[in-house]
C-alpha atoms as a PDB file:
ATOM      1  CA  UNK A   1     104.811  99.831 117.651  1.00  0.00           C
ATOM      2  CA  UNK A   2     103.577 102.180 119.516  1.00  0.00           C
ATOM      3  CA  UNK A   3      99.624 102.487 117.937  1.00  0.00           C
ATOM      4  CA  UNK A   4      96.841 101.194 120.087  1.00  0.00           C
ATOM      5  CA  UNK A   5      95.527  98.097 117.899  1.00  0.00           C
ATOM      6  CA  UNK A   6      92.166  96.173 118.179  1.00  0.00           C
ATOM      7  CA  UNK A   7      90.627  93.567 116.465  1.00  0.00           C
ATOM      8  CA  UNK A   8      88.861  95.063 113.233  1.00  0.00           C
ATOM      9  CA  UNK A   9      86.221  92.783 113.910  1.00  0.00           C
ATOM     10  CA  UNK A  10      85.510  94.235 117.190  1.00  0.00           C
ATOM     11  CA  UNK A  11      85.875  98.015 116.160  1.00  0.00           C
ATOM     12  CA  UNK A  12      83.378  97.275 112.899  1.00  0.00           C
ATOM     13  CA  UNK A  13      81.101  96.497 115.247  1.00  0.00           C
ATOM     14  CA  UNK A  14      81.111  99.964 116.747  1.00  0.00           C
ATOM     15  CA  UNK A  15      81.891 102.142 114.502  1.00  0.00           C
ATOM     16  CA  UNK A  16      79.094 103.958 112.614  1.00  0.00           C
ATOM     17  CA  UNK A  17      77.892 102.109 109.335  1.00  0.00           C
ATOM     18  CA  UNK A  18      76.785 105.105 107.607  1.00  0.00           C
ATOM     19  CA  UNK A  19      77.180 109.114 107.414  1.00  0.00           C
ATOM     20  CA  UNK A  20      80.364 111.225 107.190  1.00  0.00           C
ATOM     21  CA  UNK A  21      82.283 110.552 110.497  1.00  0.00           C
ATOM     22  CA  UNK A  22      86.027 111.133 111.167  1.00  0.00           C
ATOM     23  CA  UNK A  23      87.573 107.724 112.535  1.00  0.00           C
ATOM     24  CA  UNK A  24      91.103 108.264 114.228  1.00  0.00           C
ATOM     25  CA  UNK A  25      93.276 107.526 117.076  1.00  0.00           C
ATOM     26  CA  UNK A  26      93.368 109.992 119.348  1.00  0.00           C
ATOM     27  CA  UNK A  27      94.141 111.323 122.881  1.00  0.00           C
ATOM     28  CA  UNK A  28      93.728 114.603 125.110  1.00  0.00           C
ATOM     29  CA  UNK A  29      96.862 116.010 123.246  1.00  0.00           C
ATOM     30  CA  UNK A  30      97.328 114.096 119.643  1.00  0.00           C
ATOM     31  CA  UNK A  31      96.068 112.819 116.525  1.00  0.00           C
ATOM     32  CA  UNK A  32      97.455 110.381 114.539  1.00  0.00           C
ATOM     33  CA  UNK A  33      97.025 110.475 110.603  1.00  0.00           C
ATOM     34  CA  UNK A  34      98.533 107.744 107.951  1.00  0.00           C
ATOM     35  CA  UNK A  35     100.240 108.888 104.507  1.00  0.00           C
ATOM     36  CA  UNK A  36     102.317 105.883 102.033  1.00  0.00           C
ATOM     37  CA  UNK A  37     105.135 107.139 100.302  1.00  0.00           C
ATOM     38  CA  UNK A  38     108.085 105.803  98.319  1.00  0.00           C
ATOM     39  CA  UNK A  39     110.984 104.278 100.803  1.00  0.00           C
ATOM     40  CA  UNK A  40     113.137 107.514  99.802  1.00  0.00           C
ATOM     41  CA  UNK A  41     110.810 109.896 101.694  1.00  0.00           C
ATOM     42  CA  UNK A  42     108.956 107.271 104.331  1.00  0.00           C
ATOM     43  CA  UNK A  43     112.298 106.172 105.715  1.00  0.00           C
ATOM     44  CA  UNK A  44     113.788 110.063 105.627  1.00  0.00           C
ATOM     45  CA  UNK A  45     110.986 110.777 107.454  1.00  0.00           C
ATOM     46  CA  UNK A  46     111.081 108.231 110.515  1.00  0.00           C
ATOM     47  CA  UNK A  47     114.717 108.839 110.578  1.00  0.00           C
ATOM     48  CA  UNK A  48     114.799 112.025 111.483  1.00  0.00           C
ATOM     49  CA  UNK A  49     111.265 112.676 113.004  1.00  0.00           C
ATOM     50  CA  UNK A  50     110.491 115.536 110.860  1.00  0.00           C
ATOM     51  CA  UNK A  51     109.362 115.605 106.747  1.00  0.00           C
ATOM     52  CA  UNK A  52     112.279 116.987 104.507  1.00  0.00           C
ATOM     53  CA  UNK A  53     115.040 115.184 102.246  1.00  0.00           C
ATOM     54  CA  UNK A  54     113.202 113.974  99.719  1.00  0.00           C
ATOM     55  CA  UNK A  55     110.258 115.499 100.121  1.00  0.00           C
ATOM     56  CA  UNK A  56     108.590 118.192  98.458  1.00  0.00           C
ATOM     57  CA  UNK A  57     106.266 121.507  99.779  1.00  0.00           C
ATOM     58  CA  UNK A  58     105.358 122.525  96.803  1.00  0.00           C
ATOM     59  CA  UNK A  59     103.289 119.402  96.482  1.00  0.00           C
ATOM     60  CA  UNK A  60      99.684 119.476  98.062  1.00  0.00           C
ATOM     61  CA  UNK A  61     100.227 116.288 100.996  1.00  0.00           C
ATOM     62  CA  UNK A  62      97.196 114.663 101.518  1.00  0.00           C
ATOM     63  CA  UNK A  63      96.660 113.207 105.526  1.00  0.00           C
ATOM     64  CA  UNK A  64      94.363 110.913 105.781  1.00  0.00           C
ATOM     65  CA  UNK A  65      93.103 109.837 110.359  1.00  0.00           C
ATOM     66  CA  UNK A  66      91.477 106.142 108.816  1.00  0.00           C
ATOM     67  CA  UNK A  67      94.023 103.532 108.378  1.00  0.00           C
ATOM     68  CA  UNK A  68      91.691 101.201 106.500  1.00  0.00           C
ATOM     69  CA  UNK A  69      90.928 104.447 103.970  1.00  0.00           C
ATOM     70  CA  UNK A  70      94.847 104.538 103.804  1.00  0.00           C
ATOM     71  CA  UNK A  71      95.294 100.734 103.386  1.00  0.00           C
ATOM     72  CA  UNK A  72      92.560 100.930 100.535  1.00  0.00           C
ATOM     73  CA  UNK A  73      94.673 103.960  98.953  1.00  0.00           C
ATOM     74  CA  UNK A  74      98.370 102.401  99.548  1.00  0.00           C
ATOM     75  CA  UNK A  75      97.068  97.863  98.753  1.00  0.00           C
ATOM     76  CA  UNK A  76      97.739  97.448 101.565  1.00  0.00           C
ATOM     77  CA  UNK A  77     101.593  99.115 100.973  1.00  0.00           C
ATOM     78  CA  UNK A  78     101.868  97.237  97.649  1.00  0.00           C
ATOM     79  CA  UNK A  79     101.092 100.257  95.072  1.00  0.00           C
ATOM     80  CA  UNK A  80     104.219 101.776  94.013  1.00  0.00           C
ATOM     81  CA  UNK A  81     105.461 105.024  95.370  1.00  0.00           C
ATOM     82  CA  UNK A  82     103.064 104.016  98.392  1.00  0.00           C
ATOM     83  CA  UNK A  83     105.180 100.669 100.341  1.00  0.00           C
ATOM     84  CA  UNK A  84     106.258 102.999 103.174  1.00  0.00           C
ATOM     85  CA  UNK A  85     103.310 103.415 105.688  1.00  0.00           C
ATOM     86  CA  UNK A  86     103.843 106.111 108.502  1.00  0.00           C
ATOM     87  CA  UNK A  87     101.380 106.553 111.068  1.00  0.00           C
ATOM     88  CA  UNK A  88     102.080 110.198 111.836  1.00  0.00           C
ATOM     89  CA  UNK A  89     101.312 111.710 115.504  1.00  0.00           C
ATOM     90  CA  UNK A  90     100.453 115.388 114.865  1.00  0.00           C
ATOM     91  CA  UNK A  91      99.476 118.009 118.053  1.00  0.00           C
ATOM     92  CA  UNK A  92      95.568 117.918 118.397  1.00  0.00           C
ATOM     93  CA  UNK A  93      95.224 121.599 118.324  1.00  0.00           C
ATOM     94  CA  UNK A  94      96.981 121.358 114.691  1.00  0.00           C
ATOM     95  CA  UNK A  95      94.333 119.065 113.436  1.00  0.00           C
ATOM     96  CA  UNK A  96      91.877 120.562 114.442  1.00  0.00           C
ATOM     97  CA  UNK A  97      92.793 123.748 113.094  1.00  0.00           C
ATOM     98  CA  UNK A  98      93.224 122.035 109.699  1.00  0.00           C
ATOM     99  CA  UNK A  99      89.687 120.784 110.633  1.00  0.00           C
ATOM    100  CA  UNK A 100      88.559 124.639 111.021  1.00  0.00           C
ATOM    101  CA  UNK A 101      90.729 125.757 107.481  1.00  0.00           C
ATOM    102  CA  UNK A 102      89.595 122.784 105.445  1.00  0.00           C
ATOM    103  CA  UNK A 103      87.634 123.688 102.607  1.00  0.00           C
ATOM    104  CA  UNK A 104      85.572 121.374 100.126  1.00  0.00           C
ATOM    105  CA  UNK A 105      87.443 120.298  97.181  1.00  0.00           C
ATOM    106  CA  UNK A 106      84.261 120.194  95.270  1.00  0.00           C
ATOM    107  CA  UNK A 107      81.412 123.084  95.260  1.00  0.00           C
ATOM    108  CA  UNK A 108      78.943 122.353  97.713  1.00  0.00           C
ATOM    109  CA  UNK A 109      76.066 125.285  97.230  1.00  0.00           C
ATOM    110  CA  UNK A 110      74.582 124.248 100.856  1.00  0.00           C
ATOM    111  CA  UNK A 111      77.751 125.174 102.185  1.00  0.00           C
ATOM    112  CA  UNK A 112      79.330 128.100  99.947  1.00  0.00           C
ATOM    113  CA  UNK A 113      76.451 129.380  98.415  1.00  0.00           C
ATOM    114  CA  UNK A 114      77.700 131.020  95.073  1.00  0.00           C
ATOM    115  CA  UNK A 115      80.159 129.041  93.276  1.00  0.00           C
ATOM    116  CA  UNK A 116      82.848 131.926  93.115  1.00  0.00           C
ATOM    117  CA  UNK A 117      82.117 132.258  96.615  1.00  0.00           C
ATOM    118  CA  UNK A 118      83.564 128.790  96.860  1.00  0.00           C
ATOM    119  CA  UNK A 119      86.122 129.726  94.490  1.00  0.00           C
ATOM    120  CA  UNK A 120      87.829 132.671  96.767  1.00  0.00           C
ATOM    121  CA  UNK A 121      87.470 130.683 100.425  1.00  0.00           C
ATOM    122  CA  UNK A 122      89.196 127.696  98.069  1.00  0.00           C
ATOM    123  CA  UNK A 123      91.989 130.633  97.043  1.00  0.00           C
ATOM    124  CA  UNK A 124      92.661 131.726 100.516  1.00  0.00           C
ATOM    125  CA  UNK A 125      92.731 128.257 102.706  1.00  0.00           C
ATOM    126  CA  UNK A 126      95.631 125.764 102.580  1.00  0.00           C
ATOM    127  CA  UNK A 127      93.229 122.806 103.525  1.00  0.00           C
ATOM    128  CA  UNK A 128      91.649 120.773 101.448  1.00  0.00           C
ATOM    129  CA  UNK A 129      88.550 118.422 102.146  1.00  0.00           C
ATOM    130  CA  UNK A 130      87.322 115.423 100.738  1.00  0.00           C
ATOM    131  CA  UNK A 131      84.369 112.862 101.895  1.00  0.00           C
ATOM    132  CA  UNK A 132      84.929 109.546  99.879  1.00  0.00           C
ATOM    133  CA  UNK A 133      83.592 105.696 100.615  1.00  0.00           C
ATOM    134  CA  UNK A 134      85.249 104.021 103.069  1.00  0.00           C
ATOM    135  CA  UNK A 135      86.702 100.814 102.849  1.00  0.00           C
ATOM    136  CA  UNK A 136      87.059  97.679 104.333  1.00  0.00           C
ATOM    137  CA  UNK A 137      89.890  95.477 104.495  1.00  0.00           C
ATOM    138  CA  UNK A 138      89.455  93.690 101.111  1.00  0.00           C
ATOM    139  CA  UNK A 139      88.700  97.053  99.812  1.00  0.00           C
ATOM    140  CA  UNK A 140      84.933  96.761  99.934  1.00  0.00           C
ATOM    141  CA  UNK A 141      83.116  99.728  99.847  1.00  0.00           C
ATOM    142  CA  UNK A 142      81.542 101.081 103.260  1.00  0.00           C
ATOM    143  CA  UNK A 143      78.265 103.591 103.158  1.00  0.00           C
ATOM    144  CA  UNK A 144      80.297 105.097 105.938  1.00  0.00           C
ATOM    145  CA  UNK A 145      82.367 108.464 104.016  1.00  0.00           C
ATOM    146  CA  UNK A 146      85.885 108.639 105.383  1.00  0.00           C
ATOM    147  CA  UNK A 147      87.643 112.091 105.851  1.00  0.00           C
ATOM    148  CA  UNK A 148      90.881 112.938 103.922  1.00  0.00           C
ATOM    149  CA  UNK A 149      92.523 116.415 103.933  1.00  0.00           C
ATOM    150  CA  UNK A 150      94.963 117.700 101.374  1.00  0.00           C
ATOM    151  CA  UNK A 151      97.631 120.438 102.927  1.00  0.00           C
ATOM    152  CA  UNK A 152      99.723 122.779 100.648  1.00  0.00           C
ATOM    153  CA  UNK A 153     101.526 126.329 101.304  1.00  0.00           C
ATOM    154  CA  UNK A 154     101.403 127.512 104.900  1.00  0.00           C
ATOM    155  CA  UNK A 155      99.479 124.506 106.232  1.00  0.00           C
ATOM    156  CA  UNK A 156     101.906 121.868 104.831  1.00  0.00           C
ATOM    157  CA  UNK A 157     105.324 123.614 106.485  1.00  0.00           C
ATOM    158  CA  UNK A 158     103.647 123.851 109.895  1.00  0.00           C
ATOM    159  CA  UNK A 159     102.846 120.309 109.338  1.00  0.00           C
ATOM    160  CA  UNK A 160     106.261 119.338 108.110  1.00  0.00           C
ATOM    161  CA  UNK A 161     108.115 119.855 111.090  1.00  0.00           C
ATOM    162  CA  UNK A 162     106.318 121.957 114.141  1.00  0.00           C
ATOM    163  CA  UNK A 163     103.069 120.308 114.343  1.00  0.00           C
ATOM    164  CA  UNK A 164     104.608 116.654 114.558  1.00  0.00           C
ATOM    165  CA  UNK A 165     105.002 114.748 118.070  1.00  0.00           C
ATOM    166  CA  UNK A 166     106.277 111.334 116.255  1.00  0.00           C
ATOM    167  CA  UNK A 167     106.395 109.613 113.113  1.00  0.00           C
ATOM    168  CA  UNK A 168     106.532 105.699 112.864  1.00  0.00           C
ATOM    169  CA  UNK A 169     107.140 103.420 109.960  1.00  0.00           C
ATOM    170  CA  UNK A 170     105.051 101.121 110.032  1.00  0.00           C
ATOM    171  CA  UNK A 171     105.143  98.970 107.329  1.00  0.00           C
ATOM    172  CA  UNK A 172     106.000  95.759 109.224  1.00  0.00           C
ATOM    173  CA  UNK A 173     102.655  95.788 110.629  1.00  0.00           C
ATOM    174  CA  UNK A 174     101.125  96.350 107.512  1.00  0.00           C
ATOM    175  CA  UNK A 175     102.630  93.652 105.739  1.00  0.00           C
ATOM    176  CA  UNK A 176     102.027  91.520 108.510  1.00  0.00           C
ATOM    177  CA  UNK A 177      98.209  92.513 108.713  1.00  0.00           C
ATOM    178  CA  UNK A 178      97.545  92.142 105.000  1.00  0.00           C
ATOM    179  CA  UNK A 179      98.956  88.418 105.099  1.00  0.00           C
ATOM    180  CA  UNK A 180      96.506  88.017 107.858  1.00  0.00           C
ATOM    181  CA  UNK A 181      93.713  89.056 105.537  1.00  0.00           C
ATOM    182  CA  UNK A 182      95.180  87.384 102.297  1.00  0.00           C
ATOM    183  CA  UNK A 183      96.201  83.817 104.019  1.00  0.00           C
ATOM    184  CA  UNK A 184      95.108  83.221 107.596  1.00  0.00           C
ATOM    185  CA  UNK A 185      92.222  83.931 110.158  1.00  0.00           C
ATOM    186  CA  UNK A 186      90.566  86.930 108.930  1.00  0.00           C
ATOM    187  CA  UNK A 187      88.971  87.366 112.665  1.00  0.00           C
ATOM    188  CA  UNK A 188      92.546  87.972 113.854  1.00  0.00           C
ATOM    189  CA  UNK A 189      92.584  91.120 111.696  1.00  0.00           C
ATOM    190  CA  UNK A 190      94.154  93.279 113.807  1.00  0.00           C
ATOM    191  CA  UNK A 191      93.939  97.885 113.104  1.00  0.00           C
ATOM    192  CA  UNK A 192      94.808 100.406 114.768  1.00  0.00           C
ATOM    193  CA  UNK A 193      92.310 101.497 117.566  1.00  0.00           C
ATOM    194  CA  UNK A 194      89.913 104.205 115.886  1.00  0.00           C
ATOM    195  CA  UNK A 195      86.996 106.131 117.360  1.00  0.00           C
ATOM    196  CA  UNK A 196      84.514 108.697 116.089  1.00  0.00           C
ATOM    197  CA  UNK A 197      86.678 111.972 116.779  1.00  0.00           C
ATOM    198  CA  UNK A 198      84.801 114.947 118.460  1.00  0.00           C
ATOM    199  CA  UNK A 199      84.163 118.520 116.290  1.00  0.00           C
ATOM    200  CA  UNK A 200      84.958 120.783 119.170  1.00  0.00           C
ATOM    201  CA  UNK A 201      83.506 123.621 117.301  1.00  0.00           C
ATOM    202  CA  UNK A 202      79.812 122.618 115.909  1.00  0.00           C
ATOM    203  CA  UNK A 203      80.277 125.064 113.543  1.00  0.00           C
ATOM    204  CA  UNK A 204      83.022 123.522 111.983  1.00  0.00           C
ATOM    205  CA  UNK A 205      81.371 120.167 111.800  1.00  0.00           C
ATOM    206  CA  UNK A 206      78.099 121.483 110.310  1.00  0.00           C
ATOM    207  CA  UNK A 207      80.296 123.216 107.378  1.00  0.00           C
ATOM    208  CA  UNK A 208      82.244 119.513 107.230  1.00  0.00           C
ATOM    209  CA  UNK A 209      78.917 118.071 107.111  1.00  0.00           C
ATOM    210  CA  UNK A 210      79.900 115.923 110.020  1.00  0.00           C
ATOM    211  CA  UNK A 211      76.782 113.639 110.977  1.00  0.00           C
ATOM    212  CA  UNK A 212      75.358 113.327 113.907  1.00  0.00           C
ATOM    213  CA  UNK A 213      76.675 110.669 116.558  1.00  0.00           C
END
């Protein structure tokens, strides 16, 4: 596998315990982001490096950069239509232009002002936002928000193919992980290495509502 993995005891430890921060793995040049899908469009996808087959644009995709927040979506890779993992390695200038597009999926008035306001920006972007409760392994809620961001149109086609540097299945790890949790030393728990990912553009995070470090 190629993910950077650490013991989750050790990263809860650092990571922020409260506020809306984006947790990822990341370098100078890449992000990576989990989705769960059924094995017809998870193993299309690792096969041939790209999204297609299977797999529809006409769908809003939702990306989420916390693999806990995915675990908590997918059980772990036990819900059905969710028991193929990928961990998906997209170009760092692509996420954070999906950052800079993203647009609330709810009306925030700080934010937008006017709800029809809200309404037209919501018209015009292909990126969705959403701050929910993060999770922990057992699926314990966090005060910590996690990040997910739903992609349709334009913004799901660039992601498709052109944005991508690698897609992994990694489901053996998850399975592997979760009978960690479920039957064995829980401080062996190992995830994938996550840090609090950088706003370049303040602007951008103060619209997010990205808290301070």
């Amino acid at each position: 596998m190629n993910l950077l993995i650490e013991p989750y005891s050790t990263q809860k430890q650092r990571w922020p315990r409260a506020g809306r921060h984006i947790l990822a793995q990341f370098d100078a040049d890449s992000v990576v982001v989990y989705q769960a899908y059924r094995p017809a469009i998870g193993h299309w996808a690792a096969a041939h490096q790209r999204f297609g087959g299977p797999f529809s644009l006409e769908r809003m995709s939702w990306i989420k950069p916390n693999f806990l927040w995915m675990m908590y979506r997918s059980g772990w890779g036990t819900k059905e239509g969710q028991e193929v993992t990928l961990a998906v390695r997209i170009r760092r200038p692509a996420f954070d232009a999906i950052l800079a597009a993203a647009i609330h999926s709810t009306h925030v008035p700080e934010v937008y002002g006017e709800r029809k306001a809200w309404e037209q920006l919501g018209k015009r972007s292909d990126v969705r936002l959403q701050w929910d409760p993060d999770h922990g392994p057992a699926g314990d809620k966090q005060e910590r928000r996690a990040i997910q961001l739903g992609l349709r149109g334009a913004a799901i086609a660039a992601y498709a193919s052109e944005w991508i540097v690698g897609i992994e299945d990694i489901s053996p790890f998850v399975a592997e992980q979760r009978q960690v949790w479920l039957e064995g030393d829980r401080a062996a728990l190992l995830t994938p290495r996550e840090e609090v990912y950088p706003v370049a553009d303040p602007a951008v995070g103060s619209r997010l509502g990205i808290s301070p470090p």
